[in-house]
PDB file of N, CA and C in Angstrom:
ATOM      1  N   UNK A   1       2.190  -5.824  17.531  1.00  0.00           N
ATOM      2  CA  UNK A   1       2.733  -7.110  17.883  1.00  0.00           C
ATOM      3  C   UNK A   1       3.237  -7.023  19.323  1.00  0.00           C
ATOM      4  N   UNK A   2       3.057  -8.059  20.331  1.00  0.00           N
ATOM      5  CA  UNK A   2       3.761  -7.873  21.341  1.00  0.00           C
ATOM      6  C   UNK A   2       5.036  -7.994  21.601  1.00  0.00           C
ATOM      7  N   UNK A   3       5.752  -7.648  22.887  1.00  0.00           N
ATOM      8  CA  UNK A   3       6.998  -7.899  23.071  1.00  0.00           C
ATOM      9  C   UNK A   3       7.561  -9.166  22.841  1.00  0.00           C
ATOM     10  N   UNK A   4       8.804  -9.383  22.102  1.00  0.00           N
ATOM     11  CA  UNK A   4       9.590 -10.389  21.650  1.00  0.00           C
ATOM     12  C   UNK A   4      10.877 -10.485  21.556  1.00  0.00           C
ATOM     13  N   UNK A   5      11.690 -10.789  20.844  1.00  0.00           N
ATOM     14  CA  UNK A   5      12.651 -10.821  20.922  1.00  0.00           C
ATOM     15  C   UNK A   5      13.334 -11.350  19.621  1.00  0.00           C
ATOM     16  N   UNK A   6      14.855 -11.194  19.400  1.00  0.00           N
ATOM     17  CA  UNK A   6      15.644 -11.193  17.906  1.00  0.00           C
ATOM     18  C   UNK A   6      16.896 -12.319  18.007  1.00  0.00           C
ATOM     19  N   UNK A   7      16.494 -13.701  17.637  1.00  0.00           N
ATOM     20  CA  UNK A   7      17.743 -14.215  18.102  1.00  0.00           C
ATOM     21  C   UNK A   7      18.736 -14.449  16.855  1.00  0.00           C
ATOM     22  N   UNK A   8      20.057 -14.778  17.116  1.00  0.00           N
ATOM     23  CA  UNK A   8      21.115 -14.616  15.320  1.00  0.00           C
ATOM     24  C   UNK A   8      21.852 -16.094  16.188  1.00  0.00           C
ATOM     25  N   UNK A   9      22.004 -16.658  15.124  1.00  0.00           N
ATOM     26  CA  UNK A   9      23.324 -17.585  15.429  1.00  0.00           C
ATOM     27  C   UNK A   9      24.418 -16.854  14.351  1.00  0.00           C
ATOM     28  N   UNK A  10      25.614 -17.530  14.652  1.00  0.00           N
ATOM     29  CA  UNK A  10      27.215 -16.935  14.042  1.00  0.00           C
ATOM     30  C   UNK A  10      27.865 -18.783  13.960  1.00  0.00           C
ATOM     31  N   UNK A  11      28.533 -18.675  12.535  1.00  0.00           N
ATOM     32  CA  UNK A  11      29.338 -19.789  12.341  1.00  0.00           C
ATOM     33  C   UNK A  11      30.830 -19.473  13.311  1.00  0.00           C
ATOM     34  N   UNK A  12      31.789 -20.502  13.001  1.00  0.00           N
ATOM     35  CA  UNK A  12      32.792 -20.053  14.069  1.00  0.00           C
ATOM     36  C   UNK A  12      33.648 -19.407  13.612  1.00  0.00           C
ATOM     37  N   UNK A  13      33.621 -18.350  12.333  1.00  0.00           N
ATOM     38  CA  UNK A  13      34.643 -17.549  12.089  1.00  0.00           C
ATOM     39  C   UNK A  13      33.775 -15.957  12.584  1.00  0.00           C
ATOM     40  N   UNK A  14      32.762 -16.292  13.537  1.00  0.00           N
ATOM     41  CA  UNK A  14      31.732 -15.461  13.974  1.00  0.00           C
ATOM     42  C   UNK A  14      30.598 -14.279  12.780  1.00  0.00           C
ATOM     43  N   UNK A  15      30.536 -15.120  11.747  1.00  0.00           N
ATOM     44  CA  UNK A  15      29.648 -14.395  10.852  1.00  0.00           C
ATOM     45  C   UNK A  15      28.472 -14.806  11.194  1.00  0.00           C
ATOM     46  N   UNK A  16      27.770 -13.822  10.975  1.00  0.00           N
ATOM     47  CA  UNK A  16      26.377 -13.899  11.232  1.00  0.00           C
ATOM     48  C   UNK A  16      25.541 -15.116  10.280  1.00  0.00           C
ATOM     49  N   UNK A  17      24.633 -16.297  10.674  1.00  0.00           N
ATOM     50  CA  UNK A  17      24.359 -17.431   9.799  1.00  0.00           C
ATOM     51  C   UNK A  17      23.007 -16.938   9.897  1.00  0.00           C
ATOM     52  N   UNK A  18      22.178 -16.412  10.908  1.00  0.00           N
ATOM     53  CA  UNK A  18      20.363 -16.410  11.261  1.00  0.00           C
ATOM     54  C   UNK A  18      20.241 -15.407  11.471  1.00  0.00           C
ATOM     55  N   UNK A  19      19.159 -15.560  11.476  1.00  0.00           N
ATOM     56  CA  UNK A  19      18.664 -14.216  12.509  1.00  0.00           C
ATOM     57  C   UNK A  19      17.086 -14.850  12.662  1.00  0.00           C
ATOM     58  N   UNK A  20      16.071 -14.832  13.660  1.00  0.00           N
ATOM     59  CA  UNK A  20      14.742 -15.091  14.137  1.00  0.00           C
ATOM     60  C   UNK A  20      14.396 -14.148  14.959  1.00  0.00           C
ATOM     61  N   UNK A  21      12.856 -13.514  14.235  1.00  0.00           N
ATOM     62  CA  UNK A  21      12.263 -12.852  15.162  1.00  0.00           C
ATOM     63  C   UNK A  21      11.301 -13.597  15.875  1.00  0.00           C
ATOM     64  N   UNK A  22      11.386 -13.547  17.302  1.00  0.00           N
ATOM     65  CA  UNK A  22      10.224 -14.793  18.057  1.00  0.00           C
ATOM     66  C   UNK A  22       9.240 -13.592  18.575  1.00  0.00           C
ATOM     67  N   UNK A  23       7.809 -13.594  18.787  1.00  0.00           N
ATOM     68  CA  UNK A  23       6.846 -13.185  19.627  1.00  0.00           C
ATOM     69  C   UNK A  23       7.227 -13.978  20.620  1.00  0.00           C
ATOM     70  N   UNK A  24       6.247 -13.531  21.280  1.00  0.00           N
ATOM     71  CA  UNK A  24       6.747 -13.376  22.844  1.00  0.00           C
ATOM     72  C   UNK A  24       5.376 -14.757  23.493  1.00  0.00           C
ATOM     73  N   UNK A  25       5.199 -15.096  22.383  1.00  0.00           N
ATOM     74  CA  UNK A  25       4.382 -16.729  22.932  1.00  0.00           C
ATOM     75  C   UNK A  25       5.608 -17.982  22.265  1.00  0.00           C
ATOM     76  N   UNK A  26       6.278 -17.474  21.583  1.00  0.00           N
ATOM     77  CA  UNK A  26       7.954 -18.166  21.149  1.00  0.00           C
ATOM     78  C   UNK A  26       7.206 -18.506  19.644  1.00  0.00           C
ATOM     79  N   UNK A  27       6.107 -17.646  19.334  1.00  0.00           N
ATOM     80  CA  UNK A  27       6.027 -18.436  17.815  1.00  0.00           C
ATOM     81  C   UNK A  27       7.208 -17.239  16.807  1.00  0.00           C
ATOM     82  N   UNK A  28       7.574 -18.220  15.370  1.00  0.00           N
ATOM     83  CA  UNK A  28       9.020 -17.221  15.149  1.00  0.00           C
ATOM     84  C   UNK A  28       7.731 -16.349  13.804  1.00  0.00           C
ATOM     85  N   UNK A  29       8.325 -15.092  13.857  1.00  0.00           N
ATOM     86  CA  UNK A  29       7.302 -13.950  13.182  1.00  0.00           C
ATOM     87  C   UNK A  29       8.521 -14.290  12.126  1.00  0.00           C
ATOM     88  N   UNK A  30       9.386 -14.316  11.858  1.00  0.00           N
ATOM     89  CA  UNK A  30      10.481 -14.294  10.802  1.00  0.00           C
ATOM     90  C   UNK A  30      11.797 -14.766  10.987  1.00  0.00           C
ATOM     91  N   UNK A  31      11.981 -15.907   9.937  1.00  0.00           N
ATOM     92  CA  UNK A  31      13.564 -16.214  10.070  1.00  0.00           C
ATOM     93  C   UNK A  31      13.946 -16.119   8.357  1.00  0.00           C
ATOM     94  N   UNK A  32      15.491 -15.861   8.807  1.00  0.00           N
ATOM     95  CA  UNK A  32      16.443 -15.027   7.704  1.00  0.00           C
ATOM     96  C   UNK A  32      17.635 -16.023   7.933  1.00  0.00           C
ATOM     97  N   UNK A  33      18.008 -16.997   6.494  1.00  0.00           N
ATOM     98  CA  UNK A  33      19.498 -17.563   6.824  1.00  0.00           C
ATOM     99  C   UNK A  33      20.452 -16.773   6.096  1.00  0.00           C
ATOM    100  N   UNK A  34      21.705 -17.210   6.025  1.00  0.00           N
ATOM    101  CA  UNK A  34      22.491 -16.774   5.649  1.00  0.00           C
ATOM    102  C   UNK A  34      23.498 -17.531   5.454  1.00  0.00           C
ATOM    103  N   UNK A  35      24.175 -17.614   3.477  1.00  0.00           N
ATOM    104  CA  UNK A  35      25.627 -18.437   3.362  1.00  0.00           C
ATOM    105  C   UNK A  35      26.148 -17.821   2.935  1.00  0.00           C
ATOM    106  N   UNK A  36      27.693 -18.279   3.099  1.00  0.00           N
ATOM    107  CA  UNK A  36      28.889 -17.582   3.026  1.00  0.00           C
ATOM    108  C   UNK A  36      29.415 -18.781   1.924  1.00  0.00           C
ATOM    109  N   UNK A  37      29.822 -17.885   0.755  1.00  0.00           N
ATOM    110  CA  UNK A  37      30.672 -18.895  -0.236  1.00  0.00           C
ATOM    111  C   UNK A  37      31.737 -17.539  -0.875  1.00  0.00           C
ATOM    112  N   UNK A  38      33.081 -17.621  -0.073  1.00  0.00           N
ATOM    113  CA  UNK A  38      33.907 -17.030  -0.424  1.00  0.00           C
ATOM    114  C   UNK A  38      33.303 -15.062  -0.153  1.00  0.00           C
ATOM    115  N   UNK A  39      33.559 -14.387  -1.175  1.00  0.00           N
ATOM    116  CA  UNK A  39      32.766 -12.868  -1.095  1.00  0.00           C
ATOM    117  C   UNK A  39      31.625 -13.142  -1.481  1.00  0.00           C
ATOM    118  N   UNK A  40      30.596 -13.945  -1.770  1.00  0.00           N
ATOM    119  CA  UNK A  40      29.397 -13.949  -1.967  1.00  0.00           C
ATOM    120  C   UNK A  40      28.838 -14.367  -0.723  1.00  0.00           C
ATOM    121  N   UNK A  41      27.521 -13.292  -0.845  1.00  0.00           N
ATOM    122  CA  UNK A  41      26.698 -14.157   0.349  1.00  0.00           C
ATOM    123  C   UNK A  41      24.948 -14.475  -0.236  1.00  0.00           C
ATOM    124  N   UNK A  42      24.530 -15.211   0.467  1.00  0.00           N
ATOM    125  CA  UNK A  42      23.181 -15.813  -0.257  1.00  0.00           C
ATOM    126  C   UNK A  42      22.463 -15.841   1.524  1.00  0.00           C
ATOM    127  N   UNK A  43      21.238 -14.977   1.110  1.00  0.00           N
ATOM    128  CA  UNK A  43      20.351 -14.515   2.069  1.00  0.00           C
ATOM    129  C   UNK A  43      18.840 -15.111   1.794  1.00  0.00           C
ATOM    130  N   UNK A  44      18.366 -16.164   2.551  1.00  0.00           N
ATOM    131  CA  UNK A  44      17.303 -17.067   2.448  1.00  0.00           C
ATOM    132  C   UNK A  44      16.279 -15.940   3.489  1.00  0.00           C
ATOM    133  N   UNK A  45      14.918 -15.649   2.897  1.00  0.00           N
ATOM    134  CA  UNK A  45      14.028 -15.556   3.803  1.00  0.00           C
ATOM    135  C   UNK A  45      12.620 -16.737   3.903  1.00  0.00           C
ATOM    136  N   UNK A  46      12.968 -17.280   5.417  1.00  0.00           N
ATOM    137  CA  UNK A  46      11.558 -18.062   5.440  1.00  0.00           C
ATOM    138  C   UNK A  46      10.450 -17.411   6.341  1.00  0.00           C
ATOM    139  N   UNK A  47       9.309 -18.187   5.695  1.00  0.00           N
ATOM    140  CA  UNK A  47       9.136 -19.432   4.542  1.00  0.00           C
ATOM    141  C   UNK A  47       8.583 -19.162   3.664  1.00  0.00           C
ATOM    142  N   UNK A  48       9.099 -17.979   3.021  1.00  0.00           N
ATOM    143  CA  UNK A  48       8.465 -17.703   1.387  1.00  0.00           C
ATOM    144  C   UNK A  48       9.857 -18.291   0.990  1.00  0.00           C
ATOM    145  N   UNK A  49      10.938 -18.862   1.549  1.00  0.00           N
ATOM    146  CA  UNK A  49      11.932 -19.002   0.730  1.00  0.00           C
ATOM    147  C   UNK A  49      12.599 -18.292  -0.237  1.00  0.00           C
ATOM    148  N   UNK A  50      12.697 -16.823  -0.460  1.00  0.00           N
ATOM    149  CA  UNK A  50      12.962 -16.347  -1.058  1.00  0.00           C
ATOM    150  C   UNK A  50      14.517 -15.758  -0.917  1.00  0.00           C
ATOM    151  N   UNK A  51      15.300 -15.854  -1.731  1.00  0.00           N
ATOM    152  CA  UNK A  51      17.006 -15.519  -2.044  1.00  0.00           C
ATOM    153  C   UNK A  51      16.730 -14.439  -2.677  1.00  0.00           C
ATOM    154  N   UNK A  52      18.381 -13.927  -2.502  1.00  0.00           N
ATOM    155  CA  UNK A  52      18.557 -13.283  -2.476  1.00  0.00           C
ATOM    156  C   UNK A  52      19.971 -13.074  -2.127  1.00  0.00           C
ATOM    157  N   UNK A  53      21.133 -12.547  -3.197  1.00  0.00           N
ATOM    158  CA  UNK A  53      22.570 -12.883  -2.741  1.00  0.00           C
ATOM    159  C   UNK A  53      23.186 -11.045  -3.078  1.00  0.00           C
ATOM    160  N   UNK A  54      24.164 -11.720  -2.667  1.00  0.00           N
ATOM    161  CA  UNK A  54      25.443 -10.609  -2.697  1.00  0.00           C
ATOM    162  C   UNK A  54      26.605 -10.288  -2.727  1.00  0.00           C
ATOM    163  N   UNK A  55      27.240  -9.520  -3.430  1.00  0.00           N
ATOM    164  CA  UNK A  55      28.856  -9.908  -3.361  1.00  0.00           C
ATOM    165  C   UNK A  55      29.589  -8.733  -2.617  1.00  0.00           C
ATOM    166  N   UNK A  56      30.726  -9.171  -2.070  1.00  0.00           N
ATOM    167  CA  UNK A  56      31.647  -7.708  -1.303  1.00  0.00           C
ATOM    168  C   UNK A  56      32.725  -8.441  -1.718  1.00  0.00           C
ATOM    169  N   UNK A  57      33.580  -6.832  -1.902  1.00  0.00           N
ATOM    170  CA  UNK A  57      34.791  -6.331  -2.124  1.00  0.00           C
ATOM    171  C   UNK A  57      35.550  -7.140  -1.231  1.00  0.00           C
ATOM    172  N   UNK A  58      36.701  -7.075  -1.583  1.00  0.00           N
ATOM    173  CA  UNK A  58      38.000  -7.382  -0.270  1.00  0.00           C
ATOM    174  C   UNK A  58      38.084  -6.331   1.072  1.00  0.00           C
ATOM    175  N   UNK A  59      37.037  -5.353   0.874  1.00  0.00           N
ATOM    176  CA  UNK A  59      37.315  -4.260   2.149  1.00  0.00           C
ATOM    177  C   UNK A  59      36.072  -4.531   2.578  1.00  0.00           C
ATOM    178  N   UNK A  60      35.204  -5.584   2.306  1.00  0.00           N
ATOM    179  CA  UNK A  60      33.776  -5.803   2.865  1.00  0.00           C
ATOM    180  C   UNK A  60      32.549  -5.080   2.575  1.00  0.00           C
ATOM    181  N   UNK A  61      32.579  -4.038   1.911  1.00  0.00           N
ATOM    182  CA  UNK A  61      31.354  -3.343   1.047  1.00  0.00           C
ATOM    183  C   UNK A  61      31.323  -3.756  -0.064  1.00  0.00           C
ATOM    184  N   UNK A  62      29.374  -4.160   0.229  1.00  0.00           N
ATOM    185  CA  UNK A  62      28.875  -4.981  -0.974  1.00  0.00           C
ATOM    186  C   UNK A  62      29.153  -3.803  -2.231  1.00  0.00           C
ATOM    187  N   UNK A  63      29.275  -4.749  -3.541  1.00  0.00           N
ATOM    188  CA  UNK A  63      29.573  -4.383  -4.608  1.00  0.00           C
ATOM    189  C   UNK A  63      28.618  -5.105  -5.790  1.00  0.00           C
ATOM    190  N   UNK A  64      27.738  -5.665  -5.480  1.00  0.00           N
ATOM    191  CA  UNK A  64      26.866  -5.985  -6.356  1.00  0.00           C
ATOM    192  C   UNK A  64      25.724  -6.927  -5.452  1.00  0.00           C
ATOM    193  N   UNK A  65      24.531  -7.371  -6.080  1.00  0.00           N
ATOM    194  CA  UNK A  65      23.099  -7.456  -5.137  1.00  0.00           C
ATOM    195  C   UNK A  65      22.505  -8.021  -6.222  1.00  0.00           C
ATOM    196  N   UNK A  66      22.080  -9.591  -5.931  1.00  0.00           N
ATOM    197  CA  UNK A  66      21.648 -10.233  -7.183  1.00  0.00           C
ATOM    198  C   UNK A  66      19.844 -10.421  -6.791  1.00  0.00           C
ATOM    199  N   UNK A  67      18.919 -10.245  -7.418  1.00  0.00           N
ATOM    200  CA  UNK A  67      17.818 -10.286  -6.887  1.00  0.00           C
ATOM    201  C   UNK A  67      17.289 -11.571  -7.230  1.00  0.00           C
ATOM    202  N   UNK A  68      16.277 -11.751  -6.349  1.00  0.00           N
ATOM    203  CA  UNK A  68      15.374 -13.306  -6.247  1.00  0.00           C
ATOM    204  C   UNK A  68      15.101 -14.083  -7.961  1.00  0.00           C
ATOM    205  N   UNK A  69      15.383 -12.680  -8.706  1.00  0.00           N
ATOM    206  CA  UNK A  69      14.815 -13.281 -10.077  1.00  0.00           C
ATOM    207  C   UNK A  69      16.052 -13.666 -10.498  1.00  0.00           C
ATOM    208  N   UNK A  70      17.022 -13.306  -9.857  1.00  0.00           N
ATOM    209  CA  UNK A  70      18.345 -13.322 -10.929  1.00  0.00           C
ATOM    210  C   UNK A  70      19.317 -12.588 -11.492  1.00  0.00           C
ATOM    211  N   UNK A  71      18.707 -11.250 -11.319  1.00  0.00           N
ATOM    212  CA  UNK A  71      19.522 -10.244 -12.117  1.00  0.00           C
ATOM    213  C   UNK A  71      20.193  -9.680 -11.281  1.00  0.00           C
ATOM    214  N   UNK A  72      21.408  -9.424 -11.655  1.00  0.00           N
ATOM    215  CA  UNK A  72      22.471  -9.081 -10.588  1.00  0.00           C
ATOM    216  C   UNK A  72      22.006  -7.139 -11.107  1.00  0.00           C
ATOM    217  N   UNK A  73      22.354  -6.405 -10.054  1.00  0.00           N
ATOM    218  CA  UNK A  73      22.567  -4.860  -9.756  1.00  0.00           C
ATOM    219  C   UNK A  73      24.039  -4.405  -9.321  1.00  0.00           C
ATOM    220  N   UNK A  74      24.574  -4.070 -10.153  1.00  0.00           N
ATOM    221  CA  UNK A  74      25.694  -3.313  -9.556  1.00  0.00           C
ATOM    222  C   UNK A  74      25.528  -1.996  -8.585  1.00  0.00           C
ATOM    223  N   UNK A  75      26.018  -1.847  -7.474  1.00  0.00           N
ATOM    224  CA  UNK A  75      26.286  -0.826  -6.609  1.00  0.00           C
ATOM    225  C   UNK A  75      27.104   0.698  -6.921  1.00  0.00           C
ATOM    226  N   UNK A  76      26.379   1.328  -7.114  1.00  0.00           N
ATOM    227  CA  UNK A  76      27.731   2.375  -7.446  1.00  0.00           C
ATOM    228  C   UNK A  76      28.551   2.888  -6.091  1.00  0.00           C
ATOM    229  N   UNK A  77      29.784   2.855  -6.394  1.00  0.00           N
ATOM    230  CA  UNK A  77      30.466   3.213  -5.126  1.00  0.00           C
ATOM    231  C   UNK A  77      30.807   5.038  -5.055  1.00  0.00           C
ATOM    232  N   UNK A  78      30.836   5.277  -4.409  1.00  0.00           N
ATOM    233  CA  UNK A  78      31.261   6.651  -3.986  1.00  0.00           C
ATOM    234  C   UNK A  78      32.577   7.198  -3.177  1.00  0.00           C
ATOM    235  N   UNK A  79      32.970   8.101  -3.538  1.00  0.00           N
ATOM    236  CA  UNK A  79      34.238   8.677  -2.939  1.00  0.00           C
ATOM    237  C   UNK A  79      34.004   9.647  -2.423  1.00  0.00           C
ATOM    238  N   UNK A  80      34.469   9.748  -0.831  1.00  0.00           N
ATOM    239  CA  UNK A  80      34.206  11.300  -0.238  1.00  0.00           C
ATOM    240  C   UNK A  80      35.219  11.899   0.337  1.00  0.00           C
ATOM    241  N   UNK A  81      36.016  13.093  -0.378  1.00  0.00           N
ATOM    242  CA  UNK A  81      37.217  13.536   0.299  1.00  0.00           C
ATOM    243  C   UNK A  81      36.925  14.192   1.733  1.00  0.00           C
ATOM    244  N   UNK A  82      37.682  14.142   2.355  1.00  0.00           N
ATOM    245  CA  UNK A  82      38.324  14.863   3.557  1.00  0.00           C
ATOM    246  C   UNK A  82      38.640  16.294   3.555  1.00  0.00           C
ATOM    247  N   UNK A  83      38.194  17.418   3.924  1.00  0.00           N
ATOM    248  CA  UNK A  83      38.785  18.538   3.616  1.00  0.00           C
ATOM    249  C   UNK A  83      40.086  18.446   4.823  1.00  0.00           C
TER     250      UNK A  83
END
């Protein structure tokens, strides 16, 4: 593919809402939205339209990943001590 470029818009609490990949004749190779409803987020890819959501914790690591069909996946979290 030739050179192009990655553009994102951000709502105004500066979260990320887009993202577009453009070739470099400005046609877009891929756009990705993105909503915010509370700790869930819901991740649109066009134009297969396909979702795809997610939930995070109060410390911002996702904690569960619901797939296009529906079925949510829990995340297992991990703990790593410090020596």
């Amino acid at each position: 593919m030739p050179p192009g470029y990655e553009a994102f818009t951000h709502d105004s609490l500066r979260r990320q809402t887009g993202e577009q990949l453009v070739a470099a004749d400005g046609a877009i190779r891929r756009a990705t939205a993105l909503r915010y409803d509370g700790l869930a987020v819901t991740e649109t890819d066009a134009p297969q339209s396909i979702d795809g959501s997610h939930a995070r914790s109060a410390w911002g690591g996702p904690n569960e990943v619901v797939d296009a069909a529906g079925e949510a996946h829990p995340l297992v979290s991990t703990t790593h001590s410090v020596p």
